[in-house]
N, C-alpha and C. Protein backbone atom coordinates (compact mmCIF):
# COMPACT_ATOMS: atom_id res chain seq x y z
N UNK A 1 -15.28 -1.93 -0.53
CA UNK A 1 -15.58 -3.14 -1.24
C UNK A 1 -14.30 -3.67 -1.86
N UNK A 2 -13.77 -4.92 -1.45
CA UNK A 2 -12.37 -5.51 -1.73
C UNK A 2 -13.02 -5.89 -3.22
N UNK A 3 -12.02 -5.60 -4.58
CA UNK A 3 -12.02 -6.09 -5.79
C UNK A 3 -11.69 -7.86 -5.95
N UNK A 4 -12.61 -8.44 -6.57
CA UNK A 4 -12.70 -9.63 -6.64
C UNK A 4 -12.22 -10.70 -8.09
N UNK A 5 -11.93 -9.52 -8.87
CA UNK A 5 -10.97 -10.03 -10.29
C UNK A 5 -9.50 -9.65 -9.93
N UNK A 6 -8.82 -10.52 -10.27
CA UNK A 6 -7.80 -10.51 -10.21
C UNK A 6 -6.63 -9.32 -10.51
N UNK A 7 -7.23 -8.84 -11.95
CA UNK A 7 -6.72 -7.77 -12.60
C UNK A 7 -7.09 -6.90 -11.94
N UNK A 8 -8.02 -6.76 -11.70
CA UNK A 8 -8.61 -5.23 -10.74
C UNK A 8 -7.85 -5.12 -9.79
N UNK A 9 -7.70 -6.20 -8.86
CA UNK A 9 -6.72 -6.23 -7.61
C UNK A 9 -5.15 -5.92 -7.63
N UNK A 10 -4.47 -6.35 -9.46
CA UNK A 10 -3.58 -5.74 -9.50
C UNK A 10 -3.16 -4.21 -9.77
N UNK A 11 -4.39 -3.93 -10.66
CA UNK A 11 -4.42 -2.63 -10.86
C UNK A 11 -4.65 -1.67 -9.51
N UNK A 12 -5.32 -2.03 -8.76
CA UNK A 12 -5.30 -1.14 -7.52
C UNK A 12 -4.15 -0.95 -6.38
N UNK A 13 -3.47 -2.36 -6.27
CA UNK A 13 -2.14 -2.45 -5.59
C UNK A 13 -1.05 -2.18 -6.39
N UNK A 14 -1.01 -1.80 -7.54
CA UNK A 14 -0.02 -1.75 -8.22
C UNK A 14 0.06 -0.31 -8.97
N UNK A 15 -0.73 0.21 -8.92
CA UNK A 15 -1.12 1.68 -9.54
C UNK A 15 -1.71 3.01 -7.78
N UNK A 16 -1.65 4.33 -8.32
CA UNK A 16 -2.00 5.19 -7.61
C UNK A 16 -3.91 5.02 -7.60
N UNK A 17 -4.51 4.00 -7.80
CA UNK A 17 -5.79 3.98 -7.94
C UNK A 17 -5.91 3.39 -6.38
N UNK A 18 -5.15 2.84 -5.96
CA UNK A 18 -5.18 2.41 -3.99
C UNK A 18 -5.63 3.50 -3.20
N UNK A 19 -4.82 5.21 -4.01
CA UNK A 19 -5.02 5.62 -3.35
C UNK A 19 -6.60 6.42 -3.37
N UNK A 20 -6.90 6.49 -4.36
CA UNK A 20 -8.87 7.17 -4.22
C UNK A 20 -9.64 5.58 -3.64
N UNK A 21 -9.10 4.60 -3.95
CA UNK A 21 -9.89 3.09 -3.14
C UNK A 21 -9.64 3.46 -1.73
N UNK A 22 -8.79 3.76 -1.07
CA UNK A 22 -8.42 4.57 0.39
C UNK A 22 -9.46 5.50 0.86
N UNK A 23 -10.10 6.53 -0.54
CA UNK A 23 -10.71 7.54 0.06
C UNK A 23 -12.03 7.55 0.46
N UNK A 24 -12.36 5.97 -0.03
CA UNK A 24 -13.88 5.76 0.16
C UNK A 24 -14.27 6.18 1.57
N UNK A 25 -15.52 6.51 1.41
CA UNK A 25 -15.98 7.42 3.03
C UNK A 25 -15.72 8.66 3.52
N UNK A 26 -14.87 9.31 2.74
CA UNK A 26 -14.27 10.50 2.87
C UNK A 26 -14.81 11.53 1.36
N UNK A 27 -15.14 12.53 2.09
CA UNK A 27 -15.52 13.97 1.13
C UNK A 27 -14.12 14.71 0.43
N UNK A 28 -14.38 14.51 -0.95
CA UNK A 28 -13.10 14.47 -1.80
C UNK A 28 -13.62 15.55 -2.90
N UNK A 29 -12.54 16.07 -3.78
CA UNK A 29 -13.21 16.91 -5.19
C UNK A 29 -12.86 16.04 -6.05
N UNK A 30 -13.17 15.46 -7.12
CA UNK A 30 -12.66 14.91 -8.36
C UNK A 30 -12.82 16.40 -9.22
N UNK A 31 -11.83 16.93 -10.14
CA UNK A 31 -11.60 17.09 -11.56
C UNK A 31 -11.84 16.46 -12.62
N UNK A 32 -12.87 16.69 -13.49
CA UNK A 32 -13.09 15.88 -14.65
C UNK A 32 -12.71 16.52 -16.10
N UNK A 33 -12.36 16.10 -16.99
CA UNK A 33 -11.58 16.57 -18.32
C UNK A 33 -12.42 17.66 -18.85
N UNK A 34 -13.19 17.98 -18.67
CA UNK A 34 -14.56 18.75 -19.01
C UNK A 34 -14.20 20.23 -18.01
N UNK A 35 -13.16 20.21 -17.71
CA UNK A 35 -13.03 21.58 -16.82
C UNK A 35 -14.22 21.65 -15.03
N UNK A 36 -15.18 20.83 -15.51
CA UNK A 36 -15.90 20.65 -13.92
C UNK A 36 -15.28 19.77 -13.09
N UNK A 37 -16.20 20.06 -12.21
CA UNK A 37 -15.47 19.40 -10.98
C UNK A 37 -16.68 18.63 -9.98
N UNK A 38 -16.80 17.82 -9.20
CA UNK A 38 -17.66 16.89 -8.47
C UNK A 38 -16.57 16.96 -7.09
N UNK A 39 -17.78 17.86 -6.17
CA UNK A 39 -17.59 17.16 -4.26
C UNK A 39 -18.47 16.42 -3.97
N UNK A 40 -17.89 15.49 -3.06
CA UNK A 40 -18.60 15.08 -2.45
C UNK A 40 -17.68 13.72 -1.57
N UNK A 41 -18.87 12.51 -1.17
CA UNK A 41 -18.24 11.30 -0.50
C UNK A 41 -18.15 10.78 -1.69
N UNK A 42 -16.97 9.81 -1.30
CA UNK A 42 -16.68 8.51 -2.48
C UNK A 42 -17.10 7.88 -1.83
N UNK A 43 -17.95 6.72 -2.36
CA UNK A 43 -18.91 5.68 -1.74
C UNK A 43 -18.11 4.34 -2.37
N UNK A 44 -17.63 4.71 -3.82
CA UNK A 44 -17.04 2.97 -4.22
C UNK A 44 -15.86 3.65 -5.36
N UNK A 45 -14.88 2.94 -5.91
CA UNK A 45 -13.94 3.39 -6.50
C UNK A 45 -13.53 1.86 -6.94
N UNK A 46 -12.99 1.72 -8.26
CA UNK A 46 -12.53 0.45 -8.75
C UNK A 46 -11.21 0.59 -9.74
N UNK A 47 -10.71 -0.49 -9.92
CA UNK A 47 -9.31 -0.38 -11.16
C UNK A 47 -8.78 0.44 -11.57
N UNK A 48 -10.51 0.63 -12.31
CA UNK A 48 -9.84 1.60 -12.88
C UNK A 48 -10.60 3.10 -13.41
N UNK A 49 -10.26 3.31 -12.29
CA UNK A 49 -10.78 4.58 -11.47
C UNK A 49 -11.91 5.27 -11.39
N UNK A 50 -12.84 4.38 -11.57
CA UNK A 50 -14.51 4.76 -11.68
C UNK A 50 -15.21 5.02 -10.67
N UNK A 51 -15.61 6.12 -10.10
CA UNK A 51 -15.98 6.46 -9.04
C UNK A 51 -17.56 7.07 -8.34
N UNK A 52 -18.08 5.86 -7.70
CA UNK A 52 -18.97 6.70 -7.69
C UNK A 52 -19.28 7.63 -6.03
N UNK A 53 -19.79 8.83 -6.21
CA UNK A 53 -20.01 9.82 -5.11
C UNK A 53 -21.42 9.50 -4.48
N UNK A 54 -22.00 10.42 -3.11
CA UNK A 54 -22.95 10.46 -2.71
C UNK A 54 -22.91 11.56 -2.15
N UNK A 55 -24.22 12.19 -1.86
CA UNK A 55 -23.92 13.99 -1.79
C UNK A 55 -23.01 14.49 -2.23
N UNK A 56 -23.25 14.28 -3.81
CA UNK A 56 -22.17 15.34 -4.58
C UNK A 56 -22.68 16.62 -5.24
N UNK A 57 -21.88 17.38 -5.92
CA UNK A 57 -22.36 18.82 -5.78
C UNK A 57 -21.42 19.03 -7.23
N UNK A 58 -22.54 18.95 -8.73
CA UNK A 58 -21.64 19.20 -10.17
C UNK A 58 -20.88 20.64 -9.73
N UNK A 59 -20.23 20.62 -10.40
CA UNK A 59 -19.90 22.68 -10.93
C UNK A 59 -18.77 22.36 -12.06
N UNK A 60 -19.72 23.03 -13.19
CA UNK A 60 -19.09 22.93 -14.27
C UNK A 60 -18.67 23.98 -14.58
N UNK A 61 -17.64 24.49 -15.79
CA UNK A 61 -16.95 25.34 -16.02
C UNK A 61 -17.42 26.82 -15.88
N UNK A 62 -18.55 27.27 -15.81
CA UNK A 62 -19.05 28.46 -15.80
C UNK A 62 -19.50 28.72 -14.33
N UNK A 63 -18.96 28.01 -13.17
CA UNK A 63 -19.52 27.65 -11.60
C UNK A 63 -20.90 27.96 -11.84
N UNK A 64 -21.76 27.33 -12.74
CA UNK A 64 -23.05 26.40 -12.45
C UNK A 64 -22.82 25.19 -11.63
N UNK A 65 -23.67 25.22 -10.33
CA UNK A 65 -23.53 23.86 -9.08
C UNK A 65 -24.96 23.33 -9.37
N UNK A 66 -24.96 22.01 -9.24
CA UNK A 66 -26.28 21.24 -9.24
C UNK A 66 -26.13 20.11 -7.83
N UNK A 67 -26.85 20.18 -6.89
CA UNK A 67 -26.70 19.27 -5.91
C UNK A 67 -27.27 17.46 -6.43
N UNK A 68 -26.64 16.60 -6.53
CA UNK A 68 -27.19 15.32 -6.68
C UNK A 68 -26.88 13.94 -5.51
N UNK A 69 -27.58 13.03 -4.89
CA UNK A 69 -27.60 12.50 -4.31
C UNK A 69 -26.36 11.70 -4.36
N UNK A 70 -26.64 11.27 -6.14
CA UNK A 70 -25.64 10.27 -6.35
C UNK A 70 -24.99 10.41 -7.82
N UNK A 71 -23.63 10.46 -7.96
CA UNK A 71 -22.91 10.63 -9.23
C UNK A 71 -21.83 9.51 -9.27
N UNK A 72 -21.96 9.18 -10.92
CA UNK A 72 -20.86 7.93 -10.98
C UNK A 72 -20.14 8.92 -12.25
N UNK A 73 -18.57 8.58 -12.11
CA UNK A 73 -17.86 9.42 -12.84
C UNK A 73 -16.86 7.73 -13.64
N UNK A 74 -16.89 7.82 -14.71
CA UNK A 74 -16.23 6.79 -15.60
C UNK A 74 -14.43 7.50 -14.92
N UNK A 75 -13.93 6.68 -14.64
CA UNK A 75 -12.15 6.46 -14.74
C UNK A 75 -11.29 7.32 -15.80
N UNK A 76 -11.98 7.58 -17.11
CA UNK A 76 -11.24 8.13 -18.47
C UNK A 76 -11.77 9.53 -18.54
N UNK A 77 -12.68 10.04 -17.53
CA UNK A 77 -13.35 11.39 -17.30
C UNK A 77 -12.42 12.11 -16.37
N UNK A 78 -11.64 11.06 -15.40
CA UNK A 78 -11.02 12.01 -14.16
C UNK A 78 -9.71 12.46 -14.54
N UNK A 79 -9.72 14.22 -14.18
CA UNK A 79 -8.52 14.85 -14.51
C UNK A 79 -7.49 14.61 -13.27
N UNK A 80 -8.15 14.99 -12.32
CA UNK A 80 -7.48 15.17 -10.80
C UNK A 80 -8.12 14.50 -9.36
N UNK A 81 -7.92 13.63 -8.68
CA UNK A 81 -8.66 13.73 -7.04
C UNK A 81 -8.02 14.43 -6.11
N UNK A 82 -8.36 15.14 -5.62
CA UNK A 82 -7.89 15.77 -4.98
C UNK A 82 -8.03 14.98 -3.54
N UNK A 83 -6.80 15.21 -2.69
CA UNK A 83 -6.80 14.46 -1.09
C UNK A 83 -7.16 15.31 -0.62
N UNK A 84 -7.98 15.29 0.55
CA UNK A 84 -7.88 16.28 1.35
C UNK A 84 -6.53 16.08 2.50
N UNK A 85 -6.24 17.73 2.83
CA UNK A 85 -4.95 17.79 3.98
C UNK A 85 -5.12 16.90 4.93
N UNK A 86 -5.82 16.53 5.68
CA UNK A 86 -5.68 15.92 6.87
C UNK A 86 -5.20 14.13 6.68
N UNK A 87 -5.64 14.32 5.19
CA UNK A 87 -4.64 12.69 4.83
C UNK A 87 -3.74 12.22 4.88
N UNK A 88 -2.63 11.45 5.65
CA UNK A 88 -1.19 10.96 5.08
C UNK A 88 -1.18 10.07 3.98
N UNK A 89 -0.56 10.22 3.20
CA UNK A 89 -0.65 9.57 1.61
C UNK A 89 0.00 8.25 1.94
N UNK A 90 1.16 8.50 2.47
CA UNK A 90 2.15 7.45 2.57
C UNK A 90 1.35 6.37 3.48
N UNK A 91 0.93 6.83 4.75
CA UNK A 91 -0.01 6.08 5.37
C UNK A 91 -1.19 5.06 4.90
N UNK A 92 -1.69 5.92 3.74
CA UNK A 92 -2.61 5.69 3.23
C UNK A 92 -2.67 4.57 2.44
N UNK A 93 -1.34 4.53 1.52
CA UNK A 93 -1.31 3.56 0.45
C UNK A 93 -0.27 2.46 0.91
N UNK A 94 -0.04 2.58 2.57
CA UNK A 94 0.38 1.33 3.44
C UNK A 94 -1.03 1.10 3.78
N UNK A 95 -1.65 1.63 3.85
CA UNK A 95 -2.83 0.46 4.47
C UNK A 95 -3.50 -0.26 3.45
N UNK A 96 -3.56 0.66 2.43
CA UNK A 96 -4.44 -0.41 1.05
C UNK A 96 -3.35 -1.41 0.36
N UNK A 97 -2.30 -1.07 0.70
CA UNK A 97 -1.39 -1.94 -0.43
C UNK A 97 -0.91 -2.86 0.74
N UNK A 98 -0.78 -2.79 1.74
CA UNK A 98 0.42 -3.19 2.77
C UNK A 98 1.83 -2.86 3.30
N UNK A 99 2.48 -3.17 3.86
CA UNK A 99 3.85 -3.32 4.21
C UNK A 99 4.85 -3.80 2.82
N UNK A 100 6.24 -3.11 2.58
CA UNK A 100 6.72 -3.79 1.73
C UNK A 100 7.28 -5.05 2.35
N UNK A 101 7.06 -5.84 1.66
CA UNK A 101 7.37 -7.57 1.92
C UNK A 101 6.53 -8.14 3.25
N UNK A 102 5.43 -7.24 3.14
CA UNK A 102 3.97 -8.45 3.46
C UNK A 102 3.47 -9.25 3.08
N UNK A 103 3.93 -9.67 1.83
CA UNK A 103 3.04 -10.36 0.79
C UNK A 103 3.66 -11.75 1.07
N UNK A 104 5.09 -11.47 1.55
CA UNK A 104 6.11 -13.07 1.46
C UNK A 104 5.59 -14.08 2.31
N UNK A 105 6.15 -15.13 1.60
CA UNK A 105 5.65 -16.55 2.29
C UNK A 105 3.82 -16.83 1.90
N UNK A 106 3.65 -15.96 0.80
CA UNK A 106 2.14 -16.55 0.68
C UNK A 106 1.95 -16.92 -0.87
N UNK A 107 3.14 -16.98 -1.96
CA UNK A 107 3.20 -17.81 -2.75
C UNK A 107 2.62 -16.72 -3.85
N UNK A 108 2.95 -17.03 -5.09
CA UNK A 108 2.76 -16.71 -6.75
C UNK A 108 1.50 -16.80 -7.22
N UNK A 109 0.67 -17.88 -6.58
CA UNK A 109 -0.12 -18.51 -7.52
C UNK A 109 0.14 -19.64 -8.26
N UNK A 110 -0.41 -19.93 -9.12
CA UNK A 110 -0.02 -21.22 -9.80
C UNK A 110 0.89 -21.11 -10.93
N UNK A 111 1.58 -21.83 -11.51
CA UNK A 111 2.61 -22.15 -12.11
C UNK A 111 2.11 -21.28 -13.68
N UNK A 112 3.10 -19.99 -14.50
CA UNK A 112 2.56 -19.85 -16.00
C UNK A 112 3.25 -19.72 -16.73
N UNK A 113 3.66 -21.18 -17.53
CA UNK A 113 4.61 -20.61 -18.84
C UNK A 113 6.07 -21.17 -18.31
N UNK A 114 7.09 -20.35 -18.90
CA UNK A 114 8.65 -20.39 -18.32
C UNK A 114 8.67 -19.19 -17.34
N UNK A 115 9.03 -19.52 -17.04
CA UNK A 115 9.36 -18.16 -16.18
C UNK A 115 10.66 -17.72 -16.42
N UNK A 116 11.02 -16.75 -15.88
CA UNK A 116 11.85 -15.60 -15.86
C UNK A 116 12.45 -15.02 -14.91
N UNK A 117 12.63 -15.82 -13.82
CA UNK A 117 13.45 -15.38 -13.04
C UNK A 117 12.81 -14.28 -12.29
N UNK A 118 11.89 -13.90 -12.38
CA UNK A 118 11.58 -12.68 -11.49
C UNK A 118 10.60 -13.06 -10.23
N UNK A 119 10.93 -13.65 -9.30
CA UNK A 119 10.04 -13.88 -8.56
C UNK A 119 9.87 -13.05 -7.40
N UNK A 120 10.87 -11.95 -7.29
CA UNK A 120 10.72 -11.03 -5.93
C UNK A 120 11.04 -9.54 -6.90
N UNK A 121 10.56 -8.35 -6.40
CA UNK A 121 11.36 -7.16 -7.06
C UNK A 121 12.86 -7.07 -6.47
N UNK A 122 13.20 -6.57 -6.76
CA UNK A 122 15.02 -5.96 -6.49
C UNK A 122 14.86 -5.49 -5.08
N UNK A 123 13.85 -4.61 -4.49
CA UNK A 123 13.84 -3.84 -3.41
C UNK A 123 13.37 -5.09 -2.39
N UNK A 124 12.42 -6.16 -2.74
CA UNK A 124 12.30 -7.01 -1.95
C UNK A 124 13.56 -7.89 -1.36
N UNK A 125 13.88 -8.49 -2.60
CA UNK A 125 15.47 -9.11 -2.52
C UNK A 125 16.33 -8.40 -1.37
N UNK A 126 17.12 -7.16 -1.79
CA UNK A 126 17.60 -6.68 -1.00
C UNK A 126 17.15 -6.38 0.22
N UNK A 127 15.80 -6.33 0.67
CA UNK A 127 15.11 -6.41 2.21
C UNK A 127 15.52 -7.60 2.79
N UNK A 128 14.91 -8.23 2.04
CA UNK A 128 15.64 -10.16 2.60
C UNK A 128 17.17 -10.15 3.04
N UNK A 129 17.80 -9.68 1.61
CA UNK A 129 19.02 -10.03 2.12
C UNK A 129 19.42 -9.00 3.60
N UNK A 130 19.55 -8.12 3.80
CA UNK A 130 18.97 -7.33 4.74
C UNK A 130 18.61 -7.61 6.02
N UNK A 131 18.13 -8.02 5.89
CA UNK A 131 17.06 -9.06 7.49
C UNK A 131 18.12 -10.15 7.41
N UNK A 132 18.20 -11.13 6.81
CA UNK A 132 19.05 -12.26 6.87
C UNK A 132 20.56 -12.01 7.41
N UNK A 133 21.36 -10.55 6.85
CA UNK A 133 22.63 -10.55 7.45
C UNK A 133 22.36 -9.81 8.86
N UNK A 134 21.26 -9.46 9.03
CA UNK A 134 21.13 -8.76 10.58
C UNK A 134 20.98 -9.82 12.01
N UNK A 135 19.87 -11.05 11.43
CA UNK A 135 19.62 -12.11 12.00
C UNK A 135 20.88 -12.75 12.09
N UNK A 136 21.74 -13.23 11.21
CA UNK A 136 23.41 -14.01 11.26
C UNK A 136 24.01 -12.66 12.60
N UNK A 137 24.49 -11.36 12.61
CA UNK A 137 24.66 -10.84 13.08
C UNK A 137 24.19 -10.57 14.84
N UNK A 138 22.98 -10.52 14.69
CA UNK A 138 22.54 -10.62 15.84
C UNK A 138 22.88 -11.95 16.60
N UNK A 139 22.87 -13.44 15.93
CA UNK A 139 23.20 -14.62 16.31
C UNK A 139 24.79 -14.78 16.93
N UNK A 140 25.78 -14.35 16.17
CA UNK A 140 27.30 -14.00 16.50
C UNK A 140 27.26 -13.37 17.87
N UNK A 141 26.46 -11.68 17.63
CA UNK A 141 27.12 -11.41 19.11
C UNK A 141 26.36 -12.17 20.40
N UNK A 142 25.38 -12.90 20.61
CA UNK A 142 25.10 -13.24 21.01
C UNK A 142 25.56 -14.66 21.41
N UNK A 143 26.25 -15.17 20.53
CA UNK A 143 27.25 -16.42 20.72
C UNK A 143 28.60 -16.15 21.29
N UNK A 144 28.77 -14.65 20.72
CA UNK A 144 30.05 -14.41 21.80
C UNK A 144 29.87 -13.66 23.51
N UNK A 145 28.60 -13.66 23.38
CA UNK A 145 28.36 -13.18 24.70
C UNK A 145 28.46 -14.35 25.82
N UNK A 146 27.59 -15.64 25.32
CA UNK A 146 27.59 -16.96 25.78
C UNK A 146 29.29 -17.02 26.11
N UNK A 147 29.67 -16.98 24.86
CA UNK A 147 31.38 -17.61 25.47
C UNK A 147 31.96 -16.42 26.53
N UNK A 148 31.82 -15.45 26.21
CA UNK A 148 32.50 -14.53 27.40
C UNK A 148 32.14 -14.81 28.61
N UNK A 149 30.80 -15.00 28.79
CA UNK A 149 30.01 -15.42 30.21
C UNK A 149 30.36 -16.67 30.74
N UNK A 150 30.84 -17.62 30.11
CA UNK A 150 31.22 -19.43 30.14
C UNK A 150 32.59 -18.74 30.56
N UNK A 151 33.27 -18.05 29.72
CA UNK A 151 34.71 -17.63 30.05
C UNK A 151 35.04 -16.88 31.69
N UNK A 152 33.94 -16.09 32.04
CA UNK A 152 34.11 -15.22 33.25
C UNK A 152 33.80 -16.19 34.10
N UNK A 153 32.89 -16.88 33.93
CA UNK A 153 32.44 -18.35 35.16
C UNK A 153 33.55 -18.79 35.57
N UNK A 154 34.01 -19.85 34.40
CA UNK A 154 35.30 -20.16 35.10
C UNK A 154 36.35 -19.88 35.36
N UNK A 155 36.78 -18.73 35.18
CA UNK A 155 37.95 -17.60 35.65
C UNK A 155 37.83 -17.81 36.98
N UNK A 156 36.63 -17.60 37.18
CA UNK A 156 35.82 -17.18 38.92
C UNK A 156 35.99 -18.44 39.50
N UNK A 157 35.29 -19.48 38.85
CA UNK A 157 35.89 -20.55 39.38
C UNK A 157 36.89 -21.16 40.27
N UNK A 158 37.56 -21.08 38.77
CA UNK A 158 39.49 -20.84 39.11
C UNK A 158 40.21 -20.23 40.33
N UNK A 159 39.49 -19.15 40.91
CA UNK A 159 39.59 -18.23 41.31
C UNK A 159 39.39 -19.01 42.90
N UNK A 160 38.25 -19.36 43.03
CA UNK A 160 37.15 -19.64 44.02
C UNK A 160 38.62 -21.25 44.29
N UNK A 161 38.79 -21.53 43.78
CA UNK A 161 39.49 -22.74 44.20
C UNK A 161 40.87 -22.83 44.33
């Protein structure tokens, strides 16, 4: 379920909460501050980090287990989620967040305040600049290839006559 407030959307692309929004559909353990622990599927996960399970399985500190269909765990309860191994993380929080500098060319939003100069991060910037001296680069040798080839023609030319 894509988050539909704004803030939520930043909090999930902008925080490690992308990555349990990733795990929805997948059989996970949460840790809760209470020393128990909850398996099961994550069915929905939000901002800020509220999660709810389906076939989950309590076990609280004394490994008492209670099987329940369905458990919602508040965000300020979770100690730990645990990934399971077969996850790539890095993978993971490219697919919920995107590519760095996917976002370009689709604009700020609307205008707030003065601004401040910050309209790209540092790591974006330098990607740009990046791409831009590779593209100039790539354009050069390729302009000197044109002239070498114009140059060997009429050598041959020359040659031919």
């Amino acid at each position: 379920m894509e988050p539909t407030d704004s803030k939520a959307r930043h909090r999930i692309y902008n925080t490690l909460t992308c990555v349990v929004h990733g795990l929805v559909g997948r059989e996970t353990t949460v840790e809760l501050h209470n020393d128990s622990y909850v398996t099961g599927i994550i069915s929905n996960a939000d901002g800020k980090m509220n999660i709810e399970m389906v076939n989950a399985q309590l076990t609280d500190g004394n490994d008492h287990s209670i099987r329940l269909s369905k458990f919602y765990v508040m965000g300020r309860k979770v100690r730990y989620v645990h990934i399971p191994e077969d996850v790539d993380v890095l993978r993971l929080i490219e697919s919920q967040v995107g590519a760095p500098g996917s976002m370009r060319g689709r604009g700020r939003g609307r205008a707030r305040g003065r601004g401040r100069g910050r309209g790209q991060s540092v790591r974006e910037k330098i990607a740009v600049k990046r791409e831009q001296q590779t593209l100039r680069r790539f354009q050069r040798e390729k302009q000197e290839q044109l002239h070498q080839q114009r140059g060997s023609q009429a050598e041959s030319q020359q040659q031919e006559s």
